[in-house]
Every structure is written in C-alpha cells, then in structure tokens.
N, C-alpha and C. Protein backbone atom coordinates (compact mmCIF):
# COMPACT_ATOMS: atom_id res chain seq x y z
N UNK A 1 -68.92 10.76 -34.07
CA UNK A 1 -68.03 11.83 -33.63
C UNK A 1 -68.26 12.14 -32.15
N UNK A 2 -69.34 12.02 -31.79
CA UNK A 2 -69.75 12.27 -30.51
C UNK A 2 -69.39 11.41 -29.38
N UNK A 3 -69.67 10.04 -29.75
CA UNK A 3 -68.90 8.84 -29.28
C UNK A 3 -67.10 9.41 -28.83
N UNK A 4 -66.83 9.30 -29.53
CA UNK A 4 -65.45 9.74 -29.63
C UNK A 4 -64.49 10.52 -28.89
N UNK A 5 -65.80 12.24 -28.57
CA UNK A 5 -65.35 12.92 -28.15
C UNK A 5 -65.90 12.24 -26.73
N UNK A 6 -66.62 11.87 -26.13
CA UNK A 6 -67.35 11.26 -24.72
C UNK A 6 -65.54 10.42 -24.48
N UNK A 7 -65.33 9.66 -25.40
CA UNK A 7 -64.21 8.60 -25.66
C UNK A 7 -62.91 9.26 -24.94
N UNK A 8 -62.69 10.23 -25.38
CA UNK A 8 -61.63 10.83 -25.24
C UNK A 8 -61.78 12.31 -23.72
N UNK A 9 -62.81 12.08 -23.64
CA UNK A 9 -62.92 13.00 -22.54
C UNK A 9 -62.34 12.14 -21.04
N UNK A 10 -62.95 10.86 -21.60
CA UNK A 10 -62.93 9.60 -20.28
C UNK A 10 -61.52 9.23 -20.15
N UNK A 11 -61.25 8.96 -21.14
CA UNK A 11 -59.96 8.48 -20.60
C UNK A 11 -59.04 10.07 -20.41
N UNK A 12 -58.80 10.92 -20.41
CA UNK A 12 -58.24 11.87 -20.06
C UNK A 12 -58.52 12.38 -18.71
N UNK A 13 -59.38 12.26 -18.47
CA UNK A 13 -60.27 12.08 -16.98
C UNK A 13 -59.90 10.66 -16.00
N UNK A 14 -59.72 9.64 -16.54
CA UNK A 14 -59.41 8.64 -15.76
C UNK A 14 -57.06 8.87 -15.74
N UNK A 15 -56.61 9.58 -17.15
CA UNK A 15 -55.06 9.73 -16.91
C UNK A 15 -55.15 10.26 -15.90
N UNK A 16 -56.22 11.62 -15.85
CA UNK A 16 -55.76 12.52 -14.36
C UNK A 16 -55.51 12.03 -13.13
N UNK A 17 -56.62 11.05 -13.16
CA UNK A 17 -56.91 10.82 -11.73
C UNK A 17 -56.42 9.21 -11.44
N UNK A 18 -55.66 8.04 -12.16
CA UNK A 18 -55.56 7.41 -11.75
C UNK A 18 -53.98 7.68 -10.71
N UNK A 19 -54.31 6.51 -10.43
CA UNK A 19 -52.79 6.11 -9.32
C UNK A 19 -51.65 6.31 -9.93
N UNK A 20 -50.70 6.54 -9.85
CA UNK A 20 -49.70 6.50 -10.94
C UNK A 20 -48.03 6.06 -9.93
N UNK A 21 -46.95 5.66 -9.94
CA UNK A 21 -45.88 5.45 -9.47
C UNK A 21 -44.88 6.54 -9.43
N UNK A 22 -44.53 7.19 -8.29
CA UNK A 22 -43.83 7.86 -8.10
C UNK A 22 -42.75 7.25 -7.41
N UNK A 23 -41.46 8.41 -8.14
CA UNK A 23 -39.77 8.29 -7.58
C UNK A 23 -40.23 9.04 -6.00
N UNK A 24 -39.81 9.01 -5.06
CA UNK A 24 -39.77 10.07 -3.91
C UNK A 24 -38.17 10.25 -3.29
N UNK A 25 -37.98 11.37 -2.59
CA UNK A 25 -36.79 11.21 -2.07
C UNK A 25 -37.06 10.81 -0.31
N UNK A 26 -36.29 10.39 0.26
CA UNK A 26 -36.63 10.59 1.17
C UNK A 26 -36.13 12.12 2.19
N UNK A 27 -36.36 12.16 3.64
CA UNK A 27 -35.91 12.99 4.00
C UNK A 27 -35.92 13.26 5.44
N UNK A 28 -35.14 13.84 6.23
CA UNK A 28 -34.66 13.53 7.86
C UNK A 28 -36.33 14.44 8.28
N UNK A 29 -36.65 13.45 9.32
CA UNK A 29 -37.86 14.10 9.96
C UNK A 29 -37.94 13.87 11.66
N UNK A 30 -36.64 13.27 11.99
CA UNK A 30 -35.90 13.18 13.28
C UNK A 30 -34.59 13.01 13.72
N UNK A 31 -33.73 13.39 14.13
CA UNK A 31 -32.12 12.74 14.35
C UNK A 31 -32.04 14.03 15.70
N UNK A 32 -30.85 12.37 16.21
CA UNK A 32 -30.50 13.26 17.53
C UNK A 32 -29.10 12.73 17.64
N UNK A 33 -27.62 13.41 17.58
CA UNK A 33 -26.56 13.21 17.84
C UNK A 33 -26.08 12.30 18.77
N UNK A 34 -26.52 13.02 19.70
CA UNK A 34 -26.29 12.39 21.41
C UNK A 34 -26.52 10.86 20.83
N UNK A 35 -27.52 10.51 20.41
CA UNK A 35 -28.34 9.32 20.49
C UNK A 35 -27.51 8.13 19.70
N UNK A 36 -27.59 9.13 18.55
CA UNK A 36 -27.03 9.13 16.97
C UNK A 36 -27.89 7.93 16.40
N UNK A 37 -29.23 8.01 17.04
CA UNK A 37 -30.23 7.93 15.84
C UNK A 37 -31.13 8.97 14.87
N UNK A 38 -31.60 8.17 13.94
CA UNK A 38 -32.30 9.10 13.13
C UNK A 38 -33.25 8.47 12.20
N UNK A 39 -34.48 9.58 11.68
CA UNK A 39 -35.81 8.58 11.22
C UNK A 39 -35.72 9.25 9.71
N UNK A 40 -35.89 8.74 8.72
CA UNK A 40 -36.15 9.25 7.43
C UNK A 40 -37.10 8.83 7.09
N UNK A 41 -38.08 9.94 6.33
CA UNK A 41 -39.40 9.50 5.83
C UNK A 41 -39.94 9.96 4.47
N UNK A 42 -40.77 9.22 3.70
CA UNK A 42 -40.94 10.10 2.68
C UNK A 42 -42.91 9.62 2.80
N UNK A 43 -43.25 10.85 2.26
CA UNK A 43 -45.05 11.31 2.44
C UNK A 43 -45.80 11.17 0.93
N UNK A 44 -47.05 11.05 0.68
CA UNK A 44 -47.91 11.15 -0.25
C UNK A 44 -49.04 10.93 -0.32
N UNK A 45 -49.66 11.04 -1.43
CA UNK A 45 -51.13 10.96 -1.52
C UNK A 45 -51.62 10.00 -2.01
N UNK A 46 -51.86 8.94 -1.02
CA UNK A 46 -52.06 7.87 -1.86
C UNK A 46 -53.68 7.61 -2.80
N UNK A 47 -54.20 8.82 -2.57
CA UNK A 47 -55.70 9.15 -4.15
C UNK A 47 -54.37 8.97 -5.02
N UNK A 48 -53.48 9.71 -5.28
CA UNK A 48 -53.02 10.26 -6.56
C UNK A 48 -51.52 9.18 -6.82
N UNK A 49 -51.22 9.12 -5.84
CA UNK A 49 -49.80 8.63 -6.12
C UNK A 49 -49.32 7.37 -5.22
N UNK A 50 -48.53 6.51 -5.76
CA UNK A 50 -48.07 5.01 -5.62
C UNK A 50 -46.48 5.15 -5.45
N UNK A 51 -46.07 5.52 -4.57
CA UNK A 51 -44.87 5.33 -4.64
C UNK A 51 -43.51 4.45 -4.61
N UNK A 52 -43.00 4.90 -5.32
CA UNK A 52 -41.63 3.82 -5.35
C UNK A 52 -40.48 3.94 -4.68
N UNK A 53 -40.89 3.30 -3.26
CA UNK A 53 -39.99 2.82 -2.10
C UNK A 53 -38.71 2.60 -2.20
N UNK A 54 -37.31 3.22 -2.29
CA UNK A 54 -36.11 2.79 -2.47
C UNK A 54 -35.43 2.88 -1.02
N UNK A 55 -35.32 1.98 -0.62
CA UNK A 55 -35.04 1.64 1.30
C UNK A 55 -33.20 1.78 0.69
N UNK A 56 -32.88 1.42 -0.21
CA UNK A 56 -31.34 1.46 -0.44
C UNK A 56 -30.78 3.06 -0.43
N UNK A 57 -32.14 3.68 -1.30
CA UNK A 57 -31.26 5.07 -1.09
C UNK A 57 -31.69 5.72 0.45
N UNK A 58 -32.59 5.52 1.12
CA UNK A 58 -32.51 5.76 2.54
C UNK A 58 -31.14 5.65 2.95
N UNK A 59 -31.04 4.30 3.25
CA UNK A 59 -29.70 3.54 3.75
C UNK A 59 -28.32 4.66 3.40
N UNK A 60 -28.43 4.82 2.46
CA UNK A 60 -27.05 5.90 1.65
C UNK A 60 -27.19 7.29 2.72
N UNK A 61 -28.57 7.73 2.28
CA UNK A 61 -29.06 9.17 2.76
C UNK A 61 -28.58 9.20 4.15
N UNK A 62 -28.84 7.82 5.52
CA UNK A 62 -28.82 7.58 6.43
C UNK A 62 -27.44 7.70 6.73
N UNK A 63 -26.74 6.79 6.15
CA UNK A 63 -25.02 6.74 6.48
C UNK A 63 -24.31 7.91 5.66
N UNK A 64 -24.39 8.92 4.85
CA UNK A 64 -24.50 10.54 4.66
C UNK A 64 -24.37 11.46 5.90
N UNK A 65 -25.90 10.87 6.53
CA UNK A 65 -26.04 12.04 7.63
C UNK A 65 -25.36 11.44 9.01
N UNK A 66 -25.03 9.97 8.61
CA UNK A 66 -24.14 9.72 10.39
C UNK A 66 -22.49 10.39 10.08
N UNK A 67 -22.51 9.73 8.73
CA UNK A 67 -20.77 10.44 8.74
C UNK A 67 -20.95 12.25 9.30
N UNK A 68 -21.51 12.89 8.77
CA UNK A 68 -21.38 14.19 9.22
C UNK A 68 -21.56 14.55 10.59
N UNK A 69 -22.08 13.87 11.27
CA UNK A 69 -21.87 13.80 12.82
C UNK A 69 -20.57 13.02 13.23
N UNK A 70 -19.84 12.33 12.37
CA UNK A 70 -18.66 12.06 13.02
C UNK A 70 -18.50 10.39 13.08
N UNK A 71 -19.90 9.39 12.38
CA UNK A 71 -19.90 8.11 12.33
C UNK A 71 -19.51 7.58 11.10
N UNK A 72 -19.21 6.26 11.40
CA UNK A 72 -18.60 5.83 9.98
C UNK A 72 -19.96 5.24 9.08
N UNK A 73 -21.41 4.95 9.91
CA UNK A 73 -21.59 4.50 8.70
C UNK A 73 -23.28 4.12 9.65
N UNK A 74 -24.31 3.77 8.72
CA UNK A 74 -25.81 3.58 9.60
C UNK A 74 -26.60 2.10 9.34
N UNK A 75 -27.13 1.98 10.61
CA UNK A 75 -27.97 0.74 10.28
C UNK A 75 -29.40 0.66 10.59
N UNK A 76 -30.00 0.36 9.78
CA UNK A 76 -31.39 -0.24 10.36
C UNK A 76 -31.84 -0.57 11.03
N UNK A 77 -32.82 0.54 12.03
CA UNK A 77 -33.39 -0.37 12.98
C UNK A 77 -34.49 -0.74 12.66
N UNK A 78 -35.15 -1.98 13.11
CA UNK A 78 -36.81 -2.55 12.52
C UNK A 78 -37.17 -2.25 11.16
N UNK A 79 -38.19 -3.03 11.13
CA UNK A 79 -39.30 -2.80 9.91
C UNK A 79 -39.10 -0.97 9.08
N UNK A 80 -40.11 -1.13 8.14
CA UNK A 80 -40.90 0.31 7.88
C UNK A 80 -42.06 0.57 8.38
N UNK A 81 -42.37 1.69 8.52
CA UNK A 81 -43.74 1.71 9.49
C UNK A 81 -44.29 2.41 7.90
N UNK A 82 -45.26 2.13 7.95
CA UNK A 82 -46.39 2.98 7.19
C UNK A 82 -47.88 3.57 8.31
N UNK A 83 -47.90 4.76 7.86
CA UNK A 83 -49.64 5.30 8.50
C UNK A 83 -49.70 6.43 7.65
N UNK A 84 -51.53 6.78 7.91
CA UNK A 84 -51.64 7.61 7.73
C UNK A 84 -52.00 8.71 8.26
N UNK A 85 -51.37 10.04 7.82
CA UNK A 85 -50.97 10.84 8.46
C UNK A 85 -51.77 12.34 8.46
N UNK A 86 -52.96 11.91 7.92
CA UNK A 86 -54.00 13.00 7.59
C UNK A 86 -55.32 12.48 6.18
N UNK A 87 -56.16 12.64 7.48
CA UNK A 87 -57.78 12.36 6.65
C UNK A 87 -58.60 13.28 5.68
N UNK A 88 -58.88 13.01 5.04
CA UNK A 88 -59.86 14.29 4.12
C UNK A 88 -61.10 14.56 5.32
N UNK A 89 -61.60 15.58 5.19
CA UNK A 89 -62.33 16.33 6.12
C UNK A 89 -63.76 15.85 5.78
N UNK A 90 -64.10 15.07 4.78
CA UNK A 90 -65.33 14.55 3.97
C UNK A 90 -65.74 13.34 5.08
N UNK A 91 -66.90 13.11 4.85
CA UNK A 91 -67.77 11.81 5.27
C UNK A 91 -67.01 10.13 4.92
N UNK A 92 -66.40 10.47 4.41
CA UNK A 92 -65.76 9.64 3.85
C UNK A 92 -64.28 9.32 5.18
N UNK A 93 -63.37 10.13 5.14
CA UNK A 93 -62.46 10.26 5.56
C UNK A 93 -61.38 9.64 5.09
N UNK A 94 -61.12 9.97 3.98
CA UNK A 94 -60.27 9.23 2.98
C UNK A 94 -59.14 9.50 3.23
N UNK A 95 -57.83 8.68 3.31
CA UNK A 95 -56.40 8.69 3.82
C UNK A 95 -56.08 9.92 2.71
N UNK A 96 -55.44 11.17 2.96
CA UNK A 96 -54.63 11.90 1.47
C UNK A 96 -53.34 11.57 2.08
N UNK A 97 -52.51 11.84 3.15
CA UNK A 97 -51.44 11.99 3.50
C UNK A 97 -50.73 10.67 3.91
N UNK A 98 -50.07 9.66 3.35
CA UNK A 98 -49.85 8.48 4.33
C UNK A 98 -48.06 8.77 4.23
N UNK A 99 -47.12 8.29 5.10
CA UNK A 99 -46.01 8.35 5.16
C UNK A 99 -45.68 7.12 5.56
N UNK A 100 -44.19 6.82 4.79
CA UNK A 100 -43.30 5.96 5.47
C UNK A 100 -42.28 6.22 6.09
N UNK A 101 -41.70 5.34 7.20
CA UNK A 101 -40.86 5.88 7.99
C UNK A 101 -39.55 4.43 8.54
N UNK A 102 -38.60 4.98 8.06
CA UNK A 102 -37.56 4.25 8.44
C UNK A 102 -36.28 5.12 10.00
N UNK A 103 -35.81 4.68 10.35
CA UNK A 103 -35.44 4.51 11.63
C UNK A 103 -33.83 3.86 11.55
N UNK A 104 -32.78 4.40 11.86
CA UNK A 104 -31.55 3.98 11.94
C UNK A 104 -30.60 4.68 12.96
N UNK A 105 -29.40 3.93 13.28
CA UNK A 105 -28.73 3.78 14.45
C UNK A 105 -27.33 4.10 13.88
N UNK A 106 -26.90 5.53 13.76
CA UNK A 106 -25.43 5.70 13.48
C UNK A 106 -24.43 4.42 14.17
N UNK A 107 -23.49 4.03 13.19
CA UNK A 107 -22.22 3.50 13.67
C UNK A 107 -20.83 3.69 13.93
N UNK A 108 -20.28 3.04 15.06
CA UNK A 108 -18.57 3.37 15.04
C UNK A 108 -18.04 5.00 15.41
N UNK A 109 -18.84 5.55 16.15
CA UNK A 109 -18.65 6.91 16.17
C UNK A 109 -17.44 7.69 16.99
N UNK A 110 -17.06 8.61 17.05
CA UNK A 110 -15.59 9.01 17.76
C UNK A 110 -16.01 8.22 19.19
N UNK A 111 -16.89 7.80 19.57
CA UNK A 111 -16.75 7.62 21.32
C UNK A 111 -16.93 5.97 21.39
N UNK A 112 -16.74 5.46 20.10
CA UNK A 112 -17.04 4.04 19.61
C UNK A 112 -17.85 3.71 19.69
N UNK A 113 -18.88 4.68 19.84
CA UNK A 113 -20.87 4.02 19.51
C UNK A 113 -21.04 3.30 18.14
C-alpha cells in the first residue's frame, strides 16, 4: 500500500511538472503604418510548456491587421526568430520566458505599397 501511495504521488508530481504542448495565440508586439510592417509574437515558459507554433494562423492574424490599415493582404519577412527573453534569478539561470517572433510586410496598399 505504501508502494503505491509513493507510486502515485510520483507520477502526479512528474504530470505537474512535465513539458506539455500548448495551443498559443499569437499577438502584435510591433506595427507601424507608415512602414506597414509588423512583428507578431507569441511567449512561454519553456520549464512548463512546449508550444504549438501555427505560422499559418500568424499569416491570417498578419493580413487581418494589414487590411485594417487599408492593405490587401501580408507577407513574410525572414525566418522566425526564437530567444530568450528572461532568466530565472537562480544560479542556474534557467530560460522561463522564451518568445517567438515573426515579422511581415503589409501589401498593395492605397499608395500601392
């Protein structure tokens, strides 16, 4: 019985704390009209969480926010960047905060940008 309960303590202890896959949304963390670029990013903890990267719904989110400035539609600029974006304060200095960051270039806009 004792076994058991040790048994069940552990793995309830390892559900907490393993990695697990997260949905994220993303979300505007730069845009400039004039420019009519803009950066969308989404953040986490990578102790706790694994996230699941959807660059397609960026892309949507991205050409969303160009139409409302007046463009027909957004593109990709470069890669994804990944860093991290804040250390635990421990001896250690363990990444908690890492973000990704995508980057796009409104299209076709009233001035034909």
């Amino acid at each position: 019985m004792r076994f058991f309960a040790l048994l069940m303590a552990t793995l309830l202890l390892w559900a907490c704390t393993a990695v697990r896959p997260v949905l994220m949304d993303w979300m505007l963390v730069d845009g400039d009209r004039n420019t009519a670029r803009l950066t969308l990013a989404i953040m986490w903890n990578p102790q706790h969480d694994k996230p699941d990267i959807d660059v397609f719904q960026a892309q949507l989110q991205a050409a969303e926010k160009c139409r409302a400035w007046g463009f027909q539609n957004a593109e990709q600029i470069g890669d994804m960047e990944t860093l991290c974006t804040r250390k635990s304060s421990g001896m250690l200095g363990l990444c908690i905060r890492r973000e990704a960051r995508l980057h796009f270039q409104c299209l076709n806009g009233p001035s034909g940008g």
